[in-house]
Protein backbone atom coordinates (compact mmCIF):
# COMPACT_ATOMS: atom_id res chain seq x y z
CA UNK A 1 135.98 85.86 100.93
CA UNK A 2 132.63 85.11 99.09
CA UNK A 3 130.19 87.83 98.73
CA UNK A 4 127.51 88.92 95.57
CA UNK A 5 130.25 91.12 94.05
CA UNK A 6 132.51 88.22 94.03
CA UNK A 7 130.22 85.95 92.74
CA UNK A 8 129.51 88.40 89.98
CA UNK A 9 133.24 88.57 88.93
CA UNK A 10 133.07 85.06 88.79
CA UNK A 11 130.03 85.17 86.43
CA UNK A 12 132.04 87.88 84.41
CA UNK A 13 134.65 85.42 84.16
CA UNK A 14 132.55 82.93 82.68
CA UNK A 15 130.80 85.04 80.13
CA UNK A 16 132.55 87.80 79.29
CA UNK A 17 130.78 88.86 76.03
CA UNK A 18 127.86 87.75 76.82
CA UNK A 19 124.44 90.33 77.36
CA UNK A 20 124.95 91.77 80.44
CA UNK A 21 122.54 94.73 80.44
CA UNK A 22 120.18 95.36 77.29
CA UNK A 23 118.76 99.03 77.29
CA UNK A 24 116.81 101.19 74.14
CA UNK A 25 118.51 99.20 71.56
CA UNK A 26 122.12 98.94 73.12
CA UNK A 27 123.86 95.66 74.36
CA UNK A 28 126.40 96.42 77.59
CA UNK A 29 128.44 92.53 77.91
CA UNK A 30 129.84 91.26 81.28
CA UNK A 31 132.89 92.57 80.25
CA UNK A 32 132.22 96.13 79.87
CA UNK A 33 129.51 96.35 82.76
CA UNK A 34 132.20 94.90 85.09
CA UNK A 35 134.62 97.36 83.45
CA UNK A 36 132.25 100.35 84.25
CA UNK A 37 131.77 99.22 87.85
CA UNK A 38 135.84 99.08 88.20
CA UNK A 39 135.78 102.62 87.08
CA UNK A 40 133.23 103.86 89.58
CA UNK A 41 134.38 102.02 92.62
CA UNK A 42 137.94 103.88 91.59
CA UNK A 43 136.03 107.17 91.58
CA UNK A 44 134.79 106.61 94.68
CA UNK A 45 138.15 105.62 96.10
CA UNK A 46 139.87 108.42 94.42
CA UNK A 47 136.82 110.91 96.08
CA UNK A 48 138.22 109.39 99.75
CA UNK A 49 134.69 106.81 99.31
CA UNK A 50 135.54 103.58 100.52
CA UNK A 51 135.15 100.79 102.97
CA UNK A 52 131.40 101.04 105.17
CA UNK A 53 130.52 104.83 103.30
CA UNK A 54 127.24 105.07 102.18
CA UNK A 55 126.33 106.05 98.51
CA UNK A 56 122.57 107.20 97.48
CA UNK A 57 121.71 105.98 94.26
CA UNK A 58 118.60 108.10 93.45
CA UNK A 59 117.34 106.69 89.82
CA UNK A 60 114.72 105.19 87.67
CA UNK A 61 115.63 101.82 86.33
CA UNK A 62 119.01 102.74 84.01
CA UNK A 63 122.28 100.88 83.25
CA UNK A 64 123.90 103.52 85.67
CA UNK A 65 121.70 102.45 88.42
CA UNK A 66 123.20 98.80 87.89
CA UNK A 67 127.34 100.48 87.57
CA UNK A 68 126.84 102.67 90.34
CA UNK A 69 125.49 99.45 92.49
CA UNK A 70 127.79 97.07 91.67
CA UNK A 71 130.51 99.92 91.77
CA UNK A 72 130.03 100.60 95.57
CA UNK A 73 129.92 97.15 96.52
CA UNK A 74 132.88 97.02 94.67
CA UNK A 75 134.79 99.74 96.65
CA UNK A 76 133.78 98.43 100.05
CA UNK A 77 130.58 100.38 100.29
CA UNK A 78 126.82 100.41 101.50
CA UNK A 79 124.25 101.00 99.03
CA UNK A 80 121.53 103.56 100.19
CA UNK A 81 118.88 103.23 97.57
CA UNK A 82 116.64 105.96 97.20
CA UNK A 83 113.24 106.42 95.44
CA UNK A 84 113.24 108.36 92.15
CA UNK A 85 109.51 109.86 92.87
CA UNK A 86 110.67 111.19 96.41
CA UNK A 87 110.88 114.87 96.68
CA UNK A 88 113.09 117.31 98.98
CA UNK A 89 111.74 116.40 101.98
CA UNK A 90 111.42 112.83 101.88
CA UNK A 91 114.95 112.39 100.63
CA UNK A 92 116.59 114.84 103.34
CA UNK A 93 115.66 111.80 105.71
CA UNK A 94 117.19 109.34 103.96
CA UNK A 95 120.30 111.29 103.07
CA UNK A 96 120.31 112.52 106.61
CA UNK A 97 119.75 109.74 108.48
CA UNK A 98 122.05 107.65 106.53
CA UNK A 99 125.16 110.11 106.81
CA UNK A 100 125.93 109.37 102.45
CA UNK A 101 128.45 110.55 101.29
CA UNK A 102 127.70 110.58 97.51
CA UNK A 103 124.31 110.88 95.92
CA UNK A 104 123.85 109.34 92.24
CA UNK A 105 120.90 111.15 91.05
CA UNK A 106 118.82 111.76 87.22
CA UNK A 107 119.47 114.88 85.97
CA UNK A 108 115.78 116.10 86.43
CA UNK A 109 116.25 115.29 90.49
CA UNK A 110 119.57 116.74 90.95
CA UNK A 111 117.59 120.17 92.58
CA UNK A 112 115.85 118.01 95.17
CA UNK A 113 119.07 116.93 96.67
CA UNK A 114 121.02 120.54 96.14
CA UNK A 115 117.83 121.60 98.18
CA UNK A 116 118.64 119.84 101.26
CA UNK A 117 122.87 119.15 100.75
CA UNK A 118 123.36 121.46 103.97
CA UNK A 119 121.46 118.92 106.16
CA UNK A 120 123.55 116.10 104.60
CA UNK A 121 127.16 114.55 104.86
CA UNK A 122 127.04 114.49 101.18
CA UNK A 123 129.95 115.77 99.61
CA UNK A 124 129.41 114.68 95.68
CA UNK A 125 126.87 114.22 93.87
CA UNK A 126 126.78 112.86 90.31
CA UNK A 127 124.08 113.33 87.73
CA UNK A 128 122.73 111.07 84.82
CA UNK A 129 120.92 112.24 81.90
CA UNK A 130 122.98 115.62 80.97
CA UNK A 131 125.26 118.04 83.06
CA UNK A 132 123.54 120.09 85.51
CA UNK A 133 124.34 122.75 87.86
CA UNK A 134 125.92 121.55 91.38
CA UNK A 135 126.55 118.06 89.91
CA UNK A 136 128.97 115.65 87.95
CA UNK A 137 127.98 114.18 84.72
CA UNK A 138 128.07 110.47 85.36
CA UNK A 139 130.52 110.22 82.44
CA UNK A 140 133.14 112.38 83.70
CA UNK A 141 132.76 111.09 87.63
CA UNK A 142 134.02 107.74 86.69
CA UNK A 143 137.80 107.35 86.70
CA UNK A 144 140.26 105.79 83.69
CA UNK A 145 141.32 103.15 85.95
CA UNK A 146 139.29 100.72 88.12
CA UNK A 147 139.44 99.38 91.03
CA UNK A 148 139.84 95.47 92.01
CA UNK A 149 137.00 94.54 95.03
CA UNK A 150 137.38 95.41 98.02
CA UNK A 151 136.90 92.23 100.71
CA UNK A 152 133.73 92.40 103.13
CA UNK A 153 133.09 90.29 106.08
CA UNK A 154 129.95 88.24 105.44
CA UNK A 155 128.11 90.26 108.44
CA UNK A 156 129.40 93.86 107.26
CA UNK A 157 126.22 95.70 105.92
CA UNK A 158 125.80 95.82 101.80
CA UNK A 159 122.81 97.67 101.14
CA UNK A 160 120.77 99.71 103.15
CA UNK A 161 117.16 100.12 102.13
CA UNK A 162 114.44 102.35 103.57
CA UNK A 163 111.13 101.06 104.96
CA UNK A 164 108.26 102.82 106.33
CA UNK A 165 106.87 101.76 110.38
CA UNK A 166 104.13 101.88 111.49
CA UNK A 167 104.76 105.96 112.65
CA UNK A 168 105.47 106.52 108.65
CA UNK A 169 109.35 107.44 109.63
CA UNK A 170 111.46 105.48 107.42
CA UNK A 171 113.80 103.24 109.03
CA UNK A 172 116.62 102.08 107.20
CA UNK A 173 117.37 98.09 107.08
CA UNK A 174 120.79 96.97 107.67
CA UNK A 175 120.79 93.76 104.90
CA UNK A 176 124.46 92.29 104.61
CA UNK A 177 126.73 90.83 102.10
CA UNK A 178 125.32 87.26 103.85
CA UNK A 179 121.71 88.29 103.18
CA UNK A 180 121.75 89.49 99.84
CA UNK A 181 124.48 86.96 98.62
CA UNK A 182 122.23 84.12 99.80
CA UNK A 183 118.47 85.74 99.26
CA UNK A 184 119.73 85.98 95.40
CA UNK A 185 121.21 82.36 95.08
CA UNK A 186 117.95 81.35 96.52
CA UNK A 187 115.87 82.95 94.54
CA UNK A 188 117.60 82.03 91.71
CA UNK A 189 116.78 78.45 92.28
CA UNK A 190 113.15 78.72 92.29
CA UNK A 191 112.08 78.40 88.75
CA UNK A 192 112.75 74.90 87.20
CA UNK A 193 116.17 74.84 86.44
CA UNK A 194 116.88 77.69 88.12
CA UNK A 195 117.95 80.83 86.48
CA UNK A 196 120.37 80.32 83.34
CA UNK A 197 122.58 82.53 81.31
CA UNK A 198 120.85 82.32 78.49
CA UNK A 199 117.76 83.99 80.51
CA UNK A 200 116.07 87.47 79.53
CA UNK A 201 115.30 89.02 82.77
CA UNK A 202 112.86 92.05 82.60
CA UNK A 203 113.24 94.70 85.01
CA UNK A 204 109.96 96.08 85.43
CA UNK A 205 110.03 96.38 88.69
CA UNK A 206 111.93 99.51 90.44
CA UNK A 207 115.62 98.72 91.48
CA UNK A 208 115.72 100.91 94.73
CA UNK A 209 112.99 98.29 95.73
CA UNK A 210 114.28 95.37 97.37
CA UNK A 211 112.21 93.10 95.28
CA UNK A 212 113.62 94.60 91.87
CA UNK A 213 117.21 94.99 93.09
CA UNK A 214 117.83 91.19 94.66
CA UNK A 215 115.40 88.72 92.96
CA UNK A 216 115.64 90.80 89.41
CA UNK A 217 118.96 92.02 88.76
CA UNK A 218 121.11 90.62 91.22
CA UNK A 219 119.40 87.64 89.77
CA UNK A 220 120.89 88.24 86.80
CA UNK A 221 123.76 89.64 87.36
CA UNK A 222 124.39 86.24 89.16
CA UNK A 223 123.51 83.76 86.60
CA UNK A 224 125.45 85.39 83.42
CA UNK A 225 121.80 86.26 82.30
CA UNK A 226 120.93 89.71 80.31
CA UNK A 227 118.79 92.35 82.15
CA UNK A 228 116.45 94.65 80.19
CA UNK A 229 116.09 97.59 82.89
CA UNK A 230 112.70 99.24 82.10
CA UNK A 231 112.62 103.04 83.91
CA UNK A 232 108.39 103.08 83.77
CA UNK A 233 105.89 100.95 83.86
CA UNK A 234 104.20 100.94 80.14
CA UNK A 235 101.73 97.68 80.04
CA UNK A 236 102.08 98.34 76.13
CA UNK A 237 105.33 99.14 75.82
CA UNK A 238 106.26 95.93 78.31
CA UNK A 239 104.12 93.66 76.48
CA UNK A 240 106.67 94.75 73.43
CA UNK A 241 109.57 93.98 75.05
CA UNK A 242 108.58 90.43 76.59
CA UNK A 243 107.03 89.77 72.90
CA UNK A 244 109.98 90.92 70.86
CA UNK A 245 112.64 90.24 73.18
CA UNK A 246 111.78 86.43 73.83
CA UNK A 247 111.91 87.93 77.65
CA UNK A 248 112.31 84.57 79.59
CA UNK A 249 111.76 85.36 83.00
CA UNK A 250 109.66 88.36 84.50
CA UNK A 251 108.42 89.36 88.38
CA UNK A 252 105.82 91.86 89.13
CA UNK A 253 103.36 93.27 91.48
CA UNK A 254 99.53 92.19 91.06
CA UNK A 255 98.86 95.66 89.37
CA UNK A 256 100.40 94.76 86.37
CA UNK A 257 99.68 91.72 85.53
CA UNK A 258 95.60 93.42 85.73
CA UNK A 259 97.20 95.95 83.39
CA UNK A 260 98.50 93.39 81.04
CA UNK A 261 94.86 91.59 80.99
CA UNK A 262 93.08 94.28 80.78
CA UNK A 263 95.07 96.01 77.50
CA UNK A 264 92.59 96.64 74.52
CA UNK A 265 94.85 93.93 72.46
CA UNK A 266 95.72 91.63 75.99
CA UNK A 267 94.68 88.81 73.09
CA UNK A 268 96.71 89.10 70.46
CA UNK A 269 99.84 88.93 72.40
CA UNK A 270 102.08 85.59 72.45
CA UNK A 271 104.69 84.86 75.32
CA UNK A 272 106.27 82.37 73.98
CA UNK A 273 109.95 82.20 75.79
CA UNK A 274 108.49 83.23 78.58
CA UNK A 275 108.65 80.08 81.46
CA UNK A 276 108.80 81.61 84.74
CA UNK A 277 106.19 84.68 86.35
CA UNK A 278 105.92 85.70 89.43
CA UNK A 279 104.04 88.05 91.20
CA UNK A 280 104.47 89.61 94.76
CA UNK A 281 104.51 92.98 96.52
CA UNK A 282 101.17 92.33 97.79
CA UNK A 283 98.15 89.64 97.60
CA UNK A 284 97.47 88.77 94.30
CA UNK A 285 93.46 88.63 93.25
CA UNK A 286 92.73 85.00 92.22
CA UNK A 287 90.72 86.14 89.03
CA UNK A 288 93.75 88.44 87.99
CA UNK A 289 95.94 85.15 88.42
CA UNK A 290 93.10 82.65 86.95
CA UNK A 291 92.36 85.33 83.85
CA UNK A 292 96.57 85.33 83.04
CA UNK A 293 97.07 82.08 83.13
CA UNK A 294 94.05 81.54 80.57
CA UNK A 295 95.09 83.83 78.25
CA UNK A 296 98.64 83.85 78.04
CA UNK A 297 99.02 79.50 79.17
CA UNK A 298 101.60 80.44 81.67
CA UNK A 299 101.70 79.85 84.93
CA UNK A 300 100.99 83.11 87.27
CA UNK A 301 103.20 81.91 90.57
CA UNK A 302 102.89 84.07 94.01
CA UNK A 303 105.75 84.77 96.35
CA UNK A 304 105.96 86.52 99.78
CA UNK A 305 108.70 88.68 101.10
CA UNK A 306 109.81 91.96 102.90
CA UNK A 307 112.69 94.73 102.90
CA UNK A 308 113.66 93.28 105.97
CA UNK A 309 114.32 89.87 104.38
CA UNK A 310 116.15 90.92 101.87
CA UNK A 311 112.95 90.00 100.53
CA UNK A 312 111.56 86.66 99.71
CA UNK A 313 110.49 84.38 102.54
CA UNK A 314 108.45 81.89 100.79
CA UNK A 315 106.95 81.21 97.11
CA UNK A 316 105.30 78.67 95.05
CA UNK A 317 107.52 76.34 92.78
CA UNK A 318 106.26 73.93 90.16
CA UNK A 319 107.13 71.33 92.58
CA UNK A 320 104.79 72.76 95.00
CA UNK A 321 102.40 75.53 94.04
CA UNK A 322 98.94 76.12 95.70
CA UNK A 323 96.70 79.03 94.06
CA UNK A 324 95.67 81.46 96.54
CA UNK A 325 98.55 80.94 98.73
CA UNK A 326 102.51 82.86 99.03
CA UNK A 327 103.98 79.37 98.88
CA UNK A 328 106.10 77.29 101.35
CA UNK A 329 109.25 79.07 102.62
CA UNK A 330 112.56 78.78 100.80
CA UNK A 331 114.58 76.08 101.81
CA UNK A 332 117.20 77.32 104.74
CA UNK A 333 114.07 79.81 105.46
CA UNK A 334 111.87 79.07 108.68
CA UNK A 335 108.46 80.17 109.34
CA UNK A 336 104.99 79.99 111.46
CA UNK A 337 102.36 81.48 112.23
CA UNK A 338 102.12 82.76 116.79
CA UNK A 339 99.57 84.57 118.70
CA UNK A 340 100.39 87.58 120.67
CA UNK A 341 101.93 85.50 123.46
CA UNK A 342 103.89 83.65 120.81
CA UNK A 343 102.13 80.63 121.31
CA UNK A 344 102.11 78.38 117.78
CA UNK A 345 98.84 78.45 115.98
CA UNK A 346 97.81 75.27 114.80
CA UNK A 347 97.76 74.30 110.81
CA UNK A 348 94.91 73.73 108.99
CA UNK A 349 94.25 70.65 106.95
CA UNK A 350 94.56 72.22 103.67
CA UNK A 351 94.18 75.75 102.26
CA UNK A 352 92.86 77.91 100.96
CA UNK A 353 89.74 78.15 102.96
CA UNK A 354 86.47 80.37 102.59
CA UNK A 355 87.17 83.19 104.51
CA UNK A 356 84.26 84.49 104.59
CA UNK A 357 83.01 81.17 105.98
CA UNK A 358 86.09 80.28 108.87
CA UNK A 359 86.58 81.97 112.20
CA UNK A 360 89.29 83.45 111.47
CA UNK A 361 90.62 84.39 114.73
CA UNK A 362 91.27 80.36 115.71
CA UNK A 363 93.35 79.71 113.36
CA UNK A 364 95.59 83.09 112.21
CA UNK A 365 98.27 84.73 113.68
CA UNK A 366 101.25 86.64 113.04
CA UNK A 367 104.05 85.27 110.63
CA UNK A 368 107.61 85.56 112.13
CA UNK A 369 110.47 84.28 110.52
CA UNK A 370 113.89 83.39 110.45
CA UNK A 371 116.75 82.34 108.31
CA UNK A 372 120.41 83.77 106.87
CA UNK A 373 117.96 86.22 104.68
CA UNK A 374 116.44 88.46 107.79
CA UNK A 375 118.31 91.66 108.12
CA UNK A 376 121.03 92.74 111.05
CA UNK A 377 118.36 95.39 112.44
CA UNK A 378 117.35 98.88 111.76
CA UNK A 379 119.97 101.18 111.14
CA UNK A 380 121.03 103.73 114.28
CA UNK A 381 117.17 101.97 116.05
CA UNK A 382 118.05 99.52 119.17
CA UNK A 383 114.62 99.81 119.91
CA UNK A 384 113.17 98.99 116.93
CA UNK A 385 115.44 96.31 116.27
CA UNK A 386 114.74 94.80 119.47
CA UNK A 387 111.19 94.96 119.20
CA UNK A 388 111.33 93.64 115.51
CA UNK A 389 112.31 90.28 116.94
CA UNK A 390 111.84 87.40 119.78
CA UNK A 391 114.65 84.73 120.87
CA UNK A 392 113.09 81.38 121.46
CA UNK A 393 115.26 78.33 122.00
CA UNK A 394 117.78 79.75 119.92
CA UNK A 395 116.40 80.96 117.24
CA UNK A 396 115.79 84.73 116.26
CA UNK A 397 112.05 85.12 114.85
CA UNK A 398 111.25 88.39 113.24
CA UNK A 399 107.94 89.50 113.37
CA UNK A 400 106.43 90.20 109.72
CA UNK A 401 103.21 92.11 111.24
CA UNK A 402 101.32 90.42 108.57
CA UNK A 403 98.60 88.30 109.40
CA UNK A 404 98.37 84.76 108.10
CA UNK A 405 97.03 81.01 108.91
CA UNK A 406 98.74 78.10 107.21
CA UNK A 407 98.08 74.39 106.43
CA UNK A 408 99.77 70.83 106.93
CA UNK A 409 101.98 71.04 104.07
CA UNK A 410 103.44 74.26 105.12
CA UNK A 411 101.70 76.46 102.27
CA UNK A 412 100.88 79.57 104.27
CA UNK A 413 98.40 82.27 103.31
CA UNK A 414 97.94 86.09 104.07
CA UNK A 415 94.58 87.37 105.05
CA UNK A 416 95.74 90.55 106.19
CA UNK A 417 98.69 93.17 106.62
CA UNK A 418 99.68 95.09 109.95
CA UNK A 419 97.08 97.69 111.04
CA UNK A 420 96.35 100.50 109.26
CA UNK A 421 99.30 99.97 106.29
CA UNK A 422 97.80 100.69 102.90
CA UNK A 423 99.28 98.15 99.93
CA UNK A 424 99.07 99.83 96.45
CA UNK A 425 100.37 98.42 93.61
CA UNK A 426 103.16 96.91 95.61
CA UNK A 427 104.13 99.88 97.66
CA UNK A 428 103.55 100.10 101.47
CA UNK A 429 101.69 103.57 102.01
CA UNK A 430 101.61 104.98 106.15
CA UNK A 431 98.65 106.80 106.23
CA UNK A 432 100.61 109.14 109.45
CA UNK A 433 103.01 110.19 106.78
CA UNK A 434 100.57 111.27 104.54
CA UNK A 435 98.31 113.01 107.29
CA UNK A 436 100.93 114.98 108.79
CA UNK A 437 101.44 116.18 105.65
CA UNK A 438 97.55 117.48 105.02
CA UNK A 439 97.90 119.20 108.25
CA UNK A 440 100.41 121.73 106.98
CA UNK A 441 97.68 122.79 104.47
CA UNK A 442 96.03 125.60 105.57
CA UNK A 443 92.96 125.07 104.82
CA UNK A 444 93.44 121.43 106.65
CA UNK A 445 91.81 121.39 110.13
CA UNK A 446 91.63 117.72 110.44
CA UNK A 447 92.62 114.66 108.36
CA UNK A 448 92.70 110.89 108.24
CA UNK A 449 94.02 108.83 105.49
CA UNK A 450 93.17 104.86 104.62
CA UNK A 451 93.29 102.40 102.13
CA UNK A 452 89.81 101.74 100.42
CA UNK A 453 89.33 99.13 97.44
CA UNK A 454 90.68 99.92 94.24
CA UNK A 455 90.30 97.22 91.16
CA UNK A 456 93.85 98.11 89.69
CA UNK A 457 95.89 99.06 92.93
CA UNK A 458 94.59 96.51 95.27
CA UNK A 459 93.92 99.85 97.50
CA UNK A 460 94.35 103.53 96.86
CA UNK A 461 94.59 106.13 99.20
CA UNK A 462 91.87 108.30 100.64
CA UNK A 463 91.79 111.13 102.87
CA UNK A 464 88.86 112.31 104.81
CA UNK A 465 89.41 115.70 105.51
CA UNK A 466 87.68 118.76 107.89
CA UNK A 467 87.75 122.16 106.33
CA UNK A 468 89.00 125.12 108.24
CA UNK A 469 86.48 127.63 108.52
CA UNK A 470 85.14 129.62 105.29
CA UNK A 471 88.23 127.23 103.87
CA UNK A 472 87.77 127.50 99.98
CA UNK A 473 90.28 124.60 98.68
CA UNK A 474 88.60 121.88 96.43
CA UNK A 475 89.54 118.12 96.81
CA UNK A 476 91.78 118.55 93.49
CA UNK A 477 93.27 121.14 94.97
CA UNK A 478 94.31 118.61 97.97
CA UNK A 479 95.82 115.93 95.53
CA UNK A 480 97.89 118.66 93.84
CA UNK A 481 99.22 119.72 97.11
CA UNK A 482 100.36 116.65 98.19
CA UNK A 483 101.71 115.49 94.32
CA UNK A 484 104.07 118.39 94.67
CA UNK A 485 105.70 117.47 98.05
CA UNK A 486 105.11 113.18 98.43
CA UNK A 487 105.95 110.50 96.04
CA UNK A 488 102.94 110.10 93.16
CA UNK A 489 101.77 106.69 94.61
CA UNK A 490 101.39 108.36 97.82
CA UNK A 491 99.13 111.21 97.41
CA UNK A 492 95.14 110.78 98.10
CA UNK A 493 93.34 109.47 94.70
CA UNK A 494 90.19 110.14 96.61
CA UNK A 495 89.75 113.23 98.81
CA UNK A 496 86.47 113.64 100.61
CA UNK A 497 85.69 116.96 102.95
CA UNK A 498 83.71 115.66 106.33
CA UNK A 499 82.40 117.88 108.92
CA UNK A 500 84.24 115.93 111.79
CA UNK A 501 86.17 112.51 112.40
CA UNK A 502 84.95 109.95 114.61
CA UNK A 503 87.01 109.55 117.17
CA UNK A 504 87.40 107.47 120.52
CA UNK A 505 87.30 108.91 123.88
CA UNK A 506 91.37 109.32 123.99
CA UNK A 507 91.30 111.78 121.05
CA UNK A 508 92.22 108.65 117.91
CA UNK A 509 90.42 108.36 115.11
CA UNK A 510 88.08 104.94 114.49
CA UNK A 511 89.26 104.61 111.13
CA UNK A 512 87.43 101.45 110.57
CA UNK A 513 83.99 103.48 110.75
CA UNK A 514 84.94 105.80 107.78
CA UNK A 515 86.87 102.88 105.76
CA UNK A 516 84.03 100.55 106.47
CA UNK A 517 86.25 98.14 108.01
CA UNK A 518 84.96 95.81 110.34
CA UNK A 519 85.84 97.36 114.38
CA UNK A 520 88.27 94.12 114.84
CA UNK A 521 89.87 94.34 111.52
């Protein structure tokens, strides 16, 4: 039976010494990377880790990260992939929840998941970077022989990445061999020519993120290409690598591409293997796009896409590409854009409009979606997954929660995302997660957290915040708090002490009146 792990043996087949994985100075071919994976999946056999287990890969962008994937897939299991900023308490929920039985963690991190073990199902956990107390060096774990793949129906459930709702509790998305298998081929189709083995595919973005994981390396790993996994984003350093490298192909979120403009030397830089960019994660600014194209003569192109469609949904081609907009969906993928009664909003003639200038509530809507890319449901959340989608005339639409209006030739355009979410740099920041956090501090007696403008991030988080009485914390003081318990990207940039929140009648705070966000925003 067919599945991404199959098609990469195939590709393995095929090129065998070619570049598989290209990381500080050192070549890894299809050969030995497929090798490596054999040995893992026969550690996890050999550790009773097989067919539907869960394994947490918790690790910065390493060749590891891309054995230990390919490795459970390999032995019949579900990928769990697991942020390498996240701290105790944000991982015990994913561990938990889950029910993994292995955790595949950097050396550094290994503390953060001995911390919480006793509110797990984990049973081994393997460390990279050095030997460390209460963990297996990655080198010993794997086993002298390997293991040949284990078969998986197309509906049984590959990977299993963690999104934030709109409470700020992770849910976990069930995303199957089906999904990723096809999300990756069709990806891989959308440059000109589609992806080739003799692309350079730089991984700048993070591989427990969906976007990294199945349009970047599985990208790769599917068309005999050569990966260059980078574990932190350097604008510098990156530049290097796409300079020196002849990098051919290379996806990121809008914040980098205004860190590559806006380097001292952005100018002196020439890209010239590079034919295919793309840029998602969240809107990209049209003078970041406009200032890119102009300096580097490359095409910028925008995409659209979500955990929970394993990810990408639409994006602009050569063929059809439309500046300001996420593109037209991928073939096999459809969309449009419904009011709350799921009533079809009608198309414009042509975007991209003046927003400032349109009534925008006659003529957006919500995007839903479907296609062979949108995920089984939310793991262990019948509720959720029910209210994720509607049935109409057959077809499943999921609901993206992200605003949008589109045109006659099916370009569609996002003018807003779901209520209250903050967007920075490509991560999707709950502000609830964040505030129930700031009320454990005790000098905390009230808190609200939301997105304001930020010329890097897109937004960055702030936190308006009521003082206990005779409190004496400082806003730094805040920020350090929450750096030492929440991911980095998280944590308020901007902390701001308020003598009280507005707040309605019913107790909630108008968060549009301290954001200065319009009231029907």
């Amino acid at each position: 039976m067919a599945s991404l792990i199959t098609d990469v043996a195939e590709t393995v087949e095929s090129t065998p010494d070619s570049p598989a994985i290209v990381f500080d100075g050192s070549e890894q071919t299809y050969r030995q990377f497929w090798h490596r994976t054999g040995q893992f999946a026969q550690a996890l056999a050999d550790h009773g880790i097989g067919e539907g287990d869960r394994v947490g890969i918790y690790l910065p962008n390493l060749p590891q990260f891309v054995t230990a994937f390919y490795g459970t897939l390999r032995a019949g299991g579900i990928v769990v992939p697991m942020n390498p900023q996240y701290k105790a308490r944000e991982i015990s929920h994913l561990l938990g929840d889950s029910g993994a039985k292995a955790v595949i963690s950097l050396a550094d991190n290994v503390p953060e998941v001995v911390e919480v073990l006793s509110e797990t199902d984990v049973e081994e956990v393997v460390s990279v970077g050095g030997a460390v107390d209460g963990a297996t060096a990655f080198k010993n774990f794997l086993a002298d022989e390997t293991l040949d793949v284990v078969e998986r129906a197309d509906d049984d459930v590959a990977v299993q990445p963690y999104t934030s709702g709109t409470t700020g509790t992770p849910k976990g998305v069930l995303l199957t061999h089906r999904n990723i298998r096809w999300t990756t081929n069709a990806n891989a189709n959308v440059p000109h020519g589609g992806f080739q083995s003799s692309d350079r595919l730089v991984g700048t973005l993070p591989l427990f993120h969906i976007y990294g994981m199945s349009v970047v390396m599985n990208g790769a790993m599917y068309s005999g290409g050569a990966y260059y996994p980078i574990p932190e984003w350097n604008a510098s350093a990156v530049m290097d690598v796409l300079e020196e490298d002849a990098i051919t192909i290379m996806f990121g979120v809008p914040a980098m591409f205004n860190d590559m403009i806006n380097q001292p030397d952005a100018d002196t830089y020439e890209f010239e293997a590079l034919r295919f960019v793309n840029s998602g994660g969240s809107s990209l600014p049209l003078e970041v796009l406009e200032r890119f194209e102009k300096l580097y003569d490359i095409e910028l192109y925008e995409g659209y896409g979500l955990t929970e469609t394993s990810p990408v949904t639409h994006a602009n081609r050569g063929s059809a590409r439309r500046k300001g907009s996420i593109g037209t969906p991928l073939d096999g993928v459809d969309a449009k854009v419904v009011t709350e009664l799921f009533e079809t909003v009608p198309r414009i003639e042509e975007g991209p409009i003046d927003e400032d200038e349109a009534e925008l509530h006659e003529i957006t809507g919500e995007l839903v979606v479907s296609g062979p890319n949108v995920m089984k449901g939310y793991y262990g959340l019948p509720k959720a997954t029910e209210e994720a989608f509607t049935e109409e005339d057959g077809t499943t639409w999921f609901h993206t929660g992200d605003i949008c209006y589109w045109d006659e030739d099916d370009f569609f355009y996002v003018v807003d995302r779901e209520k209250h979410m903050i967007v920075t740099g490509g991560y999707n920041v709950y502000p609830r997660e964040i505030e129930e956090l700031l009320f454990e501090h005790e000098a905390v007696a009230d808190a609200a957290v939301v997105g304001v403008p930020d010329e890097r991030r897109g937004e960055t988080v702030k936190a308006f915040i009521v003082p206990m009485p005779d409190a004496t914390a400082e806003p730094e003081d805040i920020k350090e708090y929450c750096l030492e318990h929440i991911a980095a990207y998280k944590h308020p940039r901007e902390v701001e002490f308020v003598e009280e929140l507005p707040r309605t009648t019913t107790g909630k705070v108008q968060k549009f009146k301290i954001s200065g966000e319009d009231a029907d925003g």
